[in-house]
C-alpha atoms as a PDB file:
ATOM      1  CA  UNK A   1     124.827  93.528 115.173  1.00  0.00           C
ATOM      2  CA  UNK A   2     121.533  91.426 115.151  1.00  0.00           C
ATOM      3  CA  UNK A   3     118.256  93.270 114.759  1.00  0.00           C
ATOM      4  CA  UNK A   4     117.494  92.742 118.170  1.00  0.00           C
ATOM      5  CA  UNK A   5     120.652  94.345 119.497  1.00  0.00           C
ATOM      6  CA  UNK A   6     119.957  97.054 117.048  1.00  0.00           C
ATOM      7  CA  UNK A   7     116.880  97.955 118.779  1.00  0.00           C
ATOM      8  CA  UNK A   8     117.996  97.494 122.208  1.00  0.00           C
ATOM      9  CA  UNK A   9     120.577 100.181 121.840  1.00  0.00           C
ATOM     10  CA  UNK A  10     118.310 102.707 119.976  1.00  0.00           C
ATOM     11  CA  UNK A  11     116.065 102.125 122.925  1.00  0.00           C
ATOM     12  CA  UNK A  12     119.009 103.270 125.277  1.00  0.00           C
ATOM     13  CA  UNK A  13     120.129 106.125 123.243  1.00  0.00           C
ATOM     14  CA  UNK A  14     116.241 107.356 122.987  1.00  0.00           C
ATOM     15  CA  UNK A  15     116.316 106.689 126.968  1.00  0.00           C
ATOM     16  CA  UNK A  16     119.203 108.784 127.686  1.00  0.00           C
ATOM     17  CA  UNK A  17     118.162 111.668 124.911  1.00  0.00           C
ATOM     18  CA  UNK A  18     114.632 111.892 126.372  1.00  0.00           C
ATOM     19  CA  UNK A  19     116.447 111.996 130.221  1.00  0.00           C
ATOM     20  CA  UNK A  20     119.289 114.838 128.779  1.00  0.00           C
ATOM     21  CA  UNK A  21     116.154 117.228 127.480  1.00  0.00           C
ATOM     22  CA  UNK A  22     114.455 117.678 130.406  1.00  0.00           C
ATOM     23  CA  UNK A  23     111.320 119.587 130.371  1.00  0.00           C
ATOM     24  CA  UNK A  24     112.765 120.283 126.075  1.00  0.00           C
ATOM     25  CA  UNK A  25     111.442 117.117 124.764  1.00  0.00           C
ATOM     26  CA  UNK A  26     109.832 119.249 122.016  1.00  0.00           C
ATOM     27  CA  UNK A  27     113.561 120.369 121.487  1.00  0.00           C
ATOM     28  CA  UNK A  28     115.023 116.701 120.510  1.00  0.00           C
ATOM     29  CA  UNK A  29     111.678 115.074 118.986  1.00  0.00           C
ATOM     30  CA  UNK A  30     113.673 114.614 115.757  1.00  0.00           C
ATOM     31  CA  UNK A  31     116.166 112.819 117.515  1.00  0.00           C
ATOM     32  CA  UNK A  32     113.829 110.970 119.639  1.00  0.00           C
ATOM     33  CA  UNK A  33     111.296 110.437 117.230  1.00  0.00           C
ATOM     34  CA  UNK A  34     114.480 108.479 115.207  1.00  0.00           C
ATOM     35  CA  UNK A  35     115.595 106.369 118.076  1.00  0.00           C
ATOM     36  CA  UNK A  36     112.251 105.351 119.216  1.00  0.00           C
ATOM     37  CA  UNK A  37     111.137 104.303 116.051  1.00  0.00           C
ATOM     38  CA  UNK A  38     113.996 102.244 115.001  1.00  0.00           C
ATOM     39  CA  UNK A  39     113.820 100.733 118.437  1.00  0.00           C
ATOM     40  CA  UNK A  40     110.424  99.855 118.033  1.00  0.00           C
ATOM     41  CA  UNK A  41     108.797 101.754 120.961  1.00  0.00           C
ATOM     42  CA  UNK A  42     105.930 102.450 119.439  1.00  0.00           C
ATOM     43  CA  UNK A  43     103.747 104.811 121.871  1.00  0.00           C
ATOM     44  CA  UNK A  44     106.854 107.502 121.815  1.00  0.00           C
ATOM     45  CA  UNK A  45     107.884 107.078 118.275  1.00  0.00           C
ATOM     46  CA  UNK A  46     104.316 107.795 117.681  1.00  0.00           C
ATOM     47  CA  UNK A  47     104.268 110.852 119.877  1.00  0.00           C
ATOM     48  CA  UNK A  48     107.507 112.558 119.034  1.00  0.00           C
ATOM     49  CA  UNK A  49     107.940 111.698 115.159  1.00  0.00           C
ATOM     50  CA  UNK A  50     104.155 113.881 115.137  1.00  0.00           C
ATOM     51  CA  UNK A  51     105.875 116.738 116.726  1.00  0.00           C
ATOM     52  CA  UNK A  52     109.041 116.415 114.529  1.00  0.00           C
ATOM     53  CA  UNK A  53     106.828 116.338 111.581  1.00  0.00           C
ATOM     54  CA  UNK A  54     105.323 119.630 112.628  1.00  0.00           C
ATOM     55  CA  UNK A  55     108.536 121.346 112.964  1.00  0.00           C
ATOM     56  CA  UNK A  56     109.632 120.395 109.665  1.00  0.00           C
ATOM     57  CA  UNK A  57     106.937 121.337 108.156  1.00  0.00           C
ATOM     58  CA  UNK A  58     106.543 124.619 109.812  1.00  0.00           C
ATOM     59  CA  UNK A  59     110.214 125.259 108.770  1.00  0.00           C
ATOM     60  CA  UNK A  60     109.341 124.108 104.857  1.00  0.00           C
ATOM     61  CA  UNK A  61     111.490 120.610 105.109  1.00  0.00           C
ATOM     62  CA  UNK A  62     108.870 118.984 104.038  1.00  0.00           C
ATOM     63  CA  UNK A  63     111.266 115.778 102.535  1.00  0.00           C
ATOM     64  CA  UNK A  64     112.000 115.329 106.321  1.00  0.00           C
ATOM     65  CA  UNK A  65     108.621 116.402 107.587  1.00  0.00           C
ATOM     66  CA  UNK A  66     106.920 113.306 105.574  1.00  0.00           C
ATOM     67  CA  UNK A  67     110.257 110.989 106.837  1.00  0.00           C
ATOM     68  CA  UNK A  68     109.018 111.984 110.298  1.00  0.00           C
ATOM     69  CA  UNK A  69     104.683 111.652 109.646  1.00  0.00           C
ATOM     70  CA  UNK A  70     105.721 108.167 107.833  1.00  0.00           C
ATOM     71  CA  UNK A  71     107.425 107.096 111.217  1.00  0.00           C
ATOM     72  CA  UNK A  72     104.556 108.200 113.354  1.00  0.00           C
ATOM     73  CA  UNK A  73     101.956 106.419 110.907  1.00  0.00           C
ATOM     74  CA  UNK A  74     103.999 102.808 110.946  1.00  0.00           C
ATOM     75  CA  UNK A  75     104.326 103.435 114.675  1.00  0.00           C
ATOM     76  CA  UNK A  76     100.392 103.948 114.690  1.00  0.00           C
ATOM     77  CA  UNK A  77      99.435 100.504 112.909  1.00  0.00           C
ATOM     78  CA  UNK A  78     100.761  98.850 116.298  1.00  0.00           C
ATOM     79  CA  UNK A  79      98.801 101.168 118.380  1.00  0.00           C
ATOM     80  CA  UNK A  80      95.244 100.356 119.037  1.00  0.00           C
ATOM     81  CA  UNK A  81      94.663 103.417 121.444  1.00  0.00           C
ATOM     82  CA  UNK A  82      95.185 105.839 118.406  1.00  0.00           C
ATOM     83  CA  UNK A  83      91.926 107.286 117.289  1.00  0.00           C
ATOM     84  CA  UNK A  84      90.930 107.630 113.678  1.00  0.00           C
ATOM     85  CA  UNK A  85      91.154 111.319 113.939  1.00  0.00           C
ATOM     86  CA  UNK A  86      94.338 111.013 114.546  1.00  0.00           C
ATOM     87  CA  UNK A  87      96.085 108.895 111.977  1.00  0.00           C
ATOM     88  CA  UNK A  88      93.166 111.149 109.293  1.00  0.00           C
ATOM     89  CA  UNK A  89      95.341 114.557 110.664  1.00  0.00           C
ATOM     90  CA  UNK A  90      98.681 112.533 110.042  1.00  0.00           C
ATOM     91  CA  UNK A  91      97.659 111.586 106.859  1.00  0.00           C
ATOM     92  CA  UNK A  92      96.593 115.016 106.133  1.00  0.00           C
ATOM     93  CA  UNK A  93      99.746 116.346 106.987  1.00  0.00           C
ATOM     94  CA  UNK A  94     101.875 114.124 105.317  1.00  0.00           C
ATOM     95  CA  UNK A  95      99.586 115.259 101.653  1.00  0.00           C
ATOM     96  CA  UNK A  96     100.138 118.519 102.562  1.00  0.00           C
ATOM     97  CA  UNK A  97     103.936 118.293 102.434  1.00  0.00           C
ATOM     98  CA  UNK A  98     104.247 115.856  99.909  1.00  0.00           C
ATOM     99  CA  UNK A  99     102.567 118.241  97.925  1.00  0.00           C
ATOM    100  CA  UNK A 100     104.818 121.042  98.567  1.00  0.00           C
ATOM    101  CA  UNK A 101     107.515 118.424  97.481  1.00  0.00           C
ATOM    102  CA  UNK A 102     106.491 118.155  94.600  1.00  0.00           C
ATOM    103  CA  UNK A 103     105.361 114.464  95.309  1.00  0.00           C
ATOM    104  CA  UNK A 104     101.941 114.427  93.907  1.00  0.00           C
ATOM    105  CA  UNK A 105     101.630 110.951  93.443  1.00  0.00           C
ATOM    106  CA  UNK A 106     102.510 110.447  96.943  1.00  0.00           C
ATOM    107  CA  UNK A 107      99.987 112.725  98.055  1.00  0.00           C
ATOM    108  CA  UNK A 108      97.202 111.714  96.423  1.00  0.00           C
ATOM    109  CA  UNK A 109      97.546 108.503  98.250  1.00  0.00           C
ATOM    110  CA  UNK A 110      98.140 109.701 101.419  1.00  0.00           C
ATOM    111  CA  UNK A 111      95.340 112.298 101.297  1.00  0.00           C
ATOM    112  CA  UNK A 112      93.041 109.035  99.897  1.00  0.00           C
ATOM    113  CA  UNK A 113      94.275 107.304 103.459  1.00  0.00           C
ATOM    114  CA  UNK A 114      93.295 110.186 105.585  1.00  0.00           C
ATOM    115  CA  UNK A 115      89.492 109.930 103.708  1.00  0.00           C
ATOM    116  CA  UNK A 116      89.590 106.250 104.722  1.00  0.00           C
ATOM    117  CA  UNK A 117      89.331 107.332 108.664  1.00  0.00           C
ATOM    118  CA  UNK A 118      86.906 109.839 107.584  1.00  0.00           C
ATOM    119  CA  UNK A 119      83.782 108.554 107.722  1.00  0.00           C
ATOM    120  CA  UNK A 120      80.586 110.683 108.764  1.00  0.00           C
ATOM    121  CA  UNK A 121      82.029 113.851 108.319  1.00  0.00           C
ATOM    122  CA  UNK A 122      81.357 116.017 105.250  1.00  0.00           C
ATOM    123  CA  UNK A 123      83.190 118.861 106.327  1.00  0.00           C
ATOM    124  CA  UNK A 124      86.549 117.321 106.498  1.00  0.00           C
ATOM    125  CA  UNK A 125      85.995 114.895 103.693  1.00  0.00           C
ATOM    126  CA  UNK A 126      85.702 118.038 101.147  1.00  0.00           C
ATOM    127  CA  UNK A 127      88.177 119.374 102.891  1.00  0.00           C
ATOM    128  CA  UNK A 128      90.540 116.435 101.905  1.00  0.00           C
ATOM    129  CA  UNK A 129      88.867 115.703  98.685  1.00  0.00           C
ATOM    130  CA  UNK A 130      89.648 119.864  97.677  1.00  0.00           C
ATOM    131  CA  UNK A 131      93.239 119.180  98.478  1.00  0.00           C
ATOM    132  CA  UNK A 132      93.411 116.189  96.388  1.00  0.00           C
ATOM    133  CA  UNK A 133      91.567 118.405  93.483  1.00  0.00           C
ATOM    134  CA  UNK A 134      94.787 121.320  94.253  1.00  0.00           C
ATOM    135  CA  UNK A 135      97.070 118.781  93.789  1.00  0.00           C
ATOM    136  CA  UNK A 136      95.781 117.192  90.289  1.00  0.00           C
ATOM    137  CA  UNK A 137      95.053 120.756  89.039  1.00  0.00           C
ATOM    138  CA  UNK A 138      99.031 121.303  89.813  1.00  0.00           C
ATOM    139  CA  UNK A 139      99.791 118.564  87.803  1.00  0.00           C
ATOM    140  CA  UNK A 140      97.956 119.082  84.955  1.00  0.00           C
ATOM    141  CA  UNK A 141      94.933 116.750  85.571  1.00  0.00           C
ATOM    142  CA  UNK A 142      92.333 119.076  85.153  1.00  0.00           C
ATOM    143  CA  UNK A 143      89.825 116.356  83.947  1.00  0.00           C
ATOM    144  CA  UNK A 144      90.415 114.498  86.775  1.00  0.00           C
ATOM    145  CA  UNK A 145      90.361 117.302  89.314  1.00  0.00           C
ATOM    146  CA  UNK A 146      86.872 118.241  87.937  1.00  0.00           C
ATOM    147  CA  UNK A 147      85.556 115.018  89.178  1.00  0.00           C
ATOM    148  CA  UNK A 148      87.073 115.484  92.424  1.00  0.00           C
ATOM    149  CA  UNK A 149      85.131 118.678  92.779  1.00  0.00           C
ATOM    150  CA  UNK A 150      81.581 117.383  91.740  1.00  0.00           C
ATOM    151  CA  UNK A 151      82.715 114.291  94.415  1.00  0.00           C
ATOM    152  CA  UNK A 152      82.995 117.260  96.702  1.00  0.00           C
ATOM    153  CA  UNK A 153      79.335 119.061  95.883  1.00  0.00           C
ATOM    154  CA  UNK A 154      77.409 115.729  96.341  1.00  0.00           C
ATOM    155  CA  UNK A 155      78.218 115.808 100.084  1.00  0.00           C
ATOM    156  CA  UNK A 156      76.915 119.230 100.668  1.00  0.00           C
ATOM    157  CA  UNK A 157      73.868 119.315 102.237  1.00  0.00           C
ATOM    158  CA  UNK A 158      70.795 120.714 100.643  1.00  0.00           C
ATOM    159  CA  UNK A 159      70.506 123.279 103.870  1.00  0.00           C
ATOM    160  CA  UNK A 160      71.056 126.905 103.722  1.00  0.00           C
ATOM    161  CA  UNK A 161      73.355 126.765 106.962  1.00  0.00           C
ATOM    162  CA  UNK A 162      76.528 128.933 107.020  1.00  0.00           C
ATOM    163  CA  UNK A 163      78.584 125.810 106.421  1.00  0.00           C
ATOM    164  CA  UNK A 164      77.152 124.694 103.428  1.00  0.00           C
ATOM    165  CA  UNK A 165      77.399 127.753 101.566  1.00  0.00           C
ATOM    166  CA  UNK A 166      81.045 128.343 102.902  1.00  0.00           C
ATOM    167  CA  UNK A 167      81.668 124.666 101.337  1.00  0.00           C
ATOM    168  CA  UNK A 168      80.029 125.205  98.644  1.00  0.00           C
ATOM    169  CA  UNK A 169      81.655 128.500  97.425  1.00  0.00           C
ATOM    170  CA  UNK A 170      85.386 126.630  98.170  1.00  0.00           C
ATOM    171  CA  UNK A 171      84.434 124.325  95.814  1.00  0.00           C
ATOM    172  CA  UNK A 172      82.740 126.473  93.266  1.00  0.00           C
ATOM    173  CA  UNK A 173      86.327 128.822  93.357  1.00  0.00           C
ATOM    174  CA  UNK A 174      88.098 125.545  93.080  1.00  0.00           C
ATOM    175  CA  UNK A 175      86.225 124.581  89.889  1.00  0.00           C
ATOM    176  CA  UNK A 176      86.672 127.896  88.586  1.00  0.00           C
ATOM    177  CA  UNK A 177      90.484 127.782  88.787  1.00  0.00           C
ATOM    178  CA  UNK A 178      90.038 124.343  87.100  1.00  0.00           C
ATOM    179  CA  UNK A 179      88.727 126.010  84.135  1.00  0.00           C
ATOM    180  CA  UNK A 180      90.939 128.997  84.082  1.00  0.00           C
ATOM    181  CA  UNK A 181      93.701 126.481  83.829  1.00  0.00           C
ATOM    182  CA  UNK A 182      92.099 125.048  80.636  1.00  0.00           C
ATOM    183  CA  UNK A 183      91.808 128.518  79.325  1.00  0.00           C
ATOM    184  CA  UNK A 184      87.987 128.674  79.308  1.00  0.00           C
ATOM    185  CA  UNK A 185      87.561 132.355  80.608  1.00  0.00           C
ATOM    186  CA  UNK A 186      83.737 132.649  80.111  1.00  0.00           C
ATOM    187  CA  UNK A 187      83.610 128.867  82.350  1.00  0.00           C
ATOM    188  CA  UNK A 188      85.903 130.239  84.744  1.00  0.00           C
ATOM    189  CA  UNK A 189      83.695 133.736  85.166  1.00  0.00           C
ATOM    190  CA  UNK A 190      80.669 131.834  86.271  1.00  0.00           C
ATOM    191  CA  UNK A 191      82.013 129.778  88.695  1.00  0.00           C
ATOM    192  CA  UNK A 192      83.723 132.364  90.086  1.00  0.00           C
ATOM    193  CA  UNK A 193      80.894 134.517  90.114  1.00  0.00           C
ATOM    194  CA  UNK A 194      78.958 131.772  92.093  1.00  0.00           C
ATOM    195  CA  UNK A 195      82.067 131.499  94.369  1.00  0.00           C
ATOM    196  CA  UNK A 196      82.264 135.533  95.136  1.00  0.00           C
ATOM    197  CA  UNK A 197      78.265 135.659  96.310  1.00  0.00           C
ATOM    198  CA  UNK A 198      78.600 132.672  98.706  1.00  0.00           C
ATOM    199  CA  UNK A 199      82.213 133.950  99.776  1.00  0.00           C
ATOM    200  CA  UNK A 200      79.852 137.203 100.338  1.00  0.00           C
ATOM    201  CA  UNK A 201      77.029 135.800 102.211  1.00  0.00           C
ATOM    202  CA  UNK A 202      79.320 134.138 104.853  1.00  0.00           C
ATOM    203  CA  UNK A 203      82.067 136.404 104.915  1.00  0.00           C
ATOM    204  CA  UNK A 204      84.810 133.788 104.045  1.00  0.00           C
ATOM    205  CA  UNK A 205      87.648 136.317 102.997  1.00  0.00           C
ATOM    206  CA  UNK A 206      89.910 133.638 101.541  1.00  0.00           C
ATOM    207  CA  UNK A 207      87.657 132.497  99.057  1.00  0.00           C
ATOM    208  CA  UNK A 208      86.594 135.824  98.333  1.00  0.00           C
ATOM    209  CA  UNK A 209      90.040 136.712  97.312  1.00  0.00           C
ATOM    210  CA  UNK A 210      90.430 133.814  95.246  1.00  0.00           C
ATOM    211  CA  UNK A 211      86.840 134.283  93.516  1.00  0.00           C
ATOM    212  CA  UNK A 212      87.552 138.146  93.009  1.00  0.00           C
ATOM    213  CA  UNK A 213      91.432 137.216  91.111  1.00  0.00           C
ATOM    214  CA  UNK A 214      89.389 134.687  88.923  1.00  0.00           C
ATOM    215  CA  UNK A 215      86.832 136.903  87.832  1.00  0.00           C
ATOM    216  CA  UNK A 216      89.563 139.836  87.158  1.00  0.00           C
ATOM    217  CA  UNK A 217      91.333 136.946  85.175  1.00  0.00           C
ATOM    218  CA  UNK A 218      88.352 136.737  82.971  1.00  0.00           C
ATOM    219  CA  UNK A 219      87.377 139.270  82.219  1.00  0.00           C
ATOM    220  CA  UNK A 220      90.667 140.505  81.096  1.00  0.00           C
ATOM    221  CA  UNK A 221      91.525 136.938  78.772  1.00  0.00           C
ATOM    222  CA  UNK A 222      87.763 138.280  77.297  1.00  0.00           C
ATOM    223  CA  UNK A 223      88.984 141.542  76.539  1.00  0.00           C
ATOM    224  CA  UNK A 224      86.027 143.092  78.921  1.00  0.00           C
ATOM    225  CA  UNK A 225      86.185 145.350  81.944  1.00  0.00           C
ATOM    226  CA  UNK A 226      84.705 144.330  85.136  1.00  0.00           C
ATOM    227  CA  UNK A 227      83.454 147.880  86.678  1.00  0.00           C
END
């Protein structure tokens, strides 16, 4: 069959899927999202292969959540009405379970795309930049996830807002766990110390917990108590 055949008969076979779901078009968004995309219908590939990718991540496929985010990012490129917010959360996404994949190469790049539609927005770009220091910690590339961090403290703001100091304490517990990886307890205790009195003065529980295992962590590789 010709390509253009091809795609005319995806395009009927999305048709009568989408028409068979009824109000359950969540339901058959892997299905649709397939059709649609290899028929070239951009606008629905776009919005079901997002949807798709969301179930399959949610349900830890992450191999066929990424299939799905790549469809609704090629989709995208022939979509002008798609906002950079958007194709920055697909990108996002599509890190995130690359990552779990074991991908890391792959996600480094696609969390690098998401930063490219991230512009004036410090709060998202650490967050983005902190997942691409997770993933080269995982790896092994502590060097290089240390410079990902201090990329990360030059956008905080010299303010004393809530924000900041939440920031600034993920990123503090972040370069902690850097050095605990490198087996540099003493390193590792003072970041982590920083990271536990910002978790404190903002009540962010999640770094808290992280700052509070890194501290136990070095005190015990030091042969000390921490009372």
């Amino acid at each position: 069959l010709s390509f253009k055949r091809r795609r005319e008969l995806h395009l009927r076979a999305g048709d009568v899927e989408e028409r068979a779901a009824g109000t359950d078009l969540d339901g058959a968004a892997d299905v649709l999202a397939l059709h649609f995309s290899l028929a070239h219908d951009h606008d629905r590939a776009w919005r079901y292969a997002r949807i798709a990718g969301d179930q399959a991540r949610d349900a830890y496929a992450n191999v066929n959540a990424a299939a799905h985010y790549e469809r609704a990012l090629v989709a995208a490129r022939r979509l002008e009405a798609v906002s950079d917010d958007d194709r920055a959360d697909v990108y996002k996404s599509l890190g995130d379970v690359l990552e779990r994949a074991g991908l890391f190469e792959e996600s480094l790049d696609a969390y690098k795309r998401a930063l490219g539609y991230v512009h004036d927005e410090p709060t998202r770009r650490i967050d983005l930049i902190l997942r691409r220091s997770l993933v080269r910690r995982r790896s092994g590339a502590y060097v290089a996830a240390l410079r990902e961090v201090s990329q990360g403290l030059q956008l905080i703001d010299a303010d004393a807002s809530d924000q900041t100091i939440r920031l600034r304490g993920r990123l503090t517990a972040e370069r902690g766990a850097i050095r605990s990886c490198q087996q540099r307890p003493r390193e590792a205790l003072q970041h982590a110390e920083q990271a536990e009195a910002d978790a404190r003065a903002v009540n962010d529980v999640e770094t808290l917990g992280h700052a509070l295992d890194l501290i136990d962590w070095a005190h015990r590789m030091m042969g000390s108590t921490n009372e």
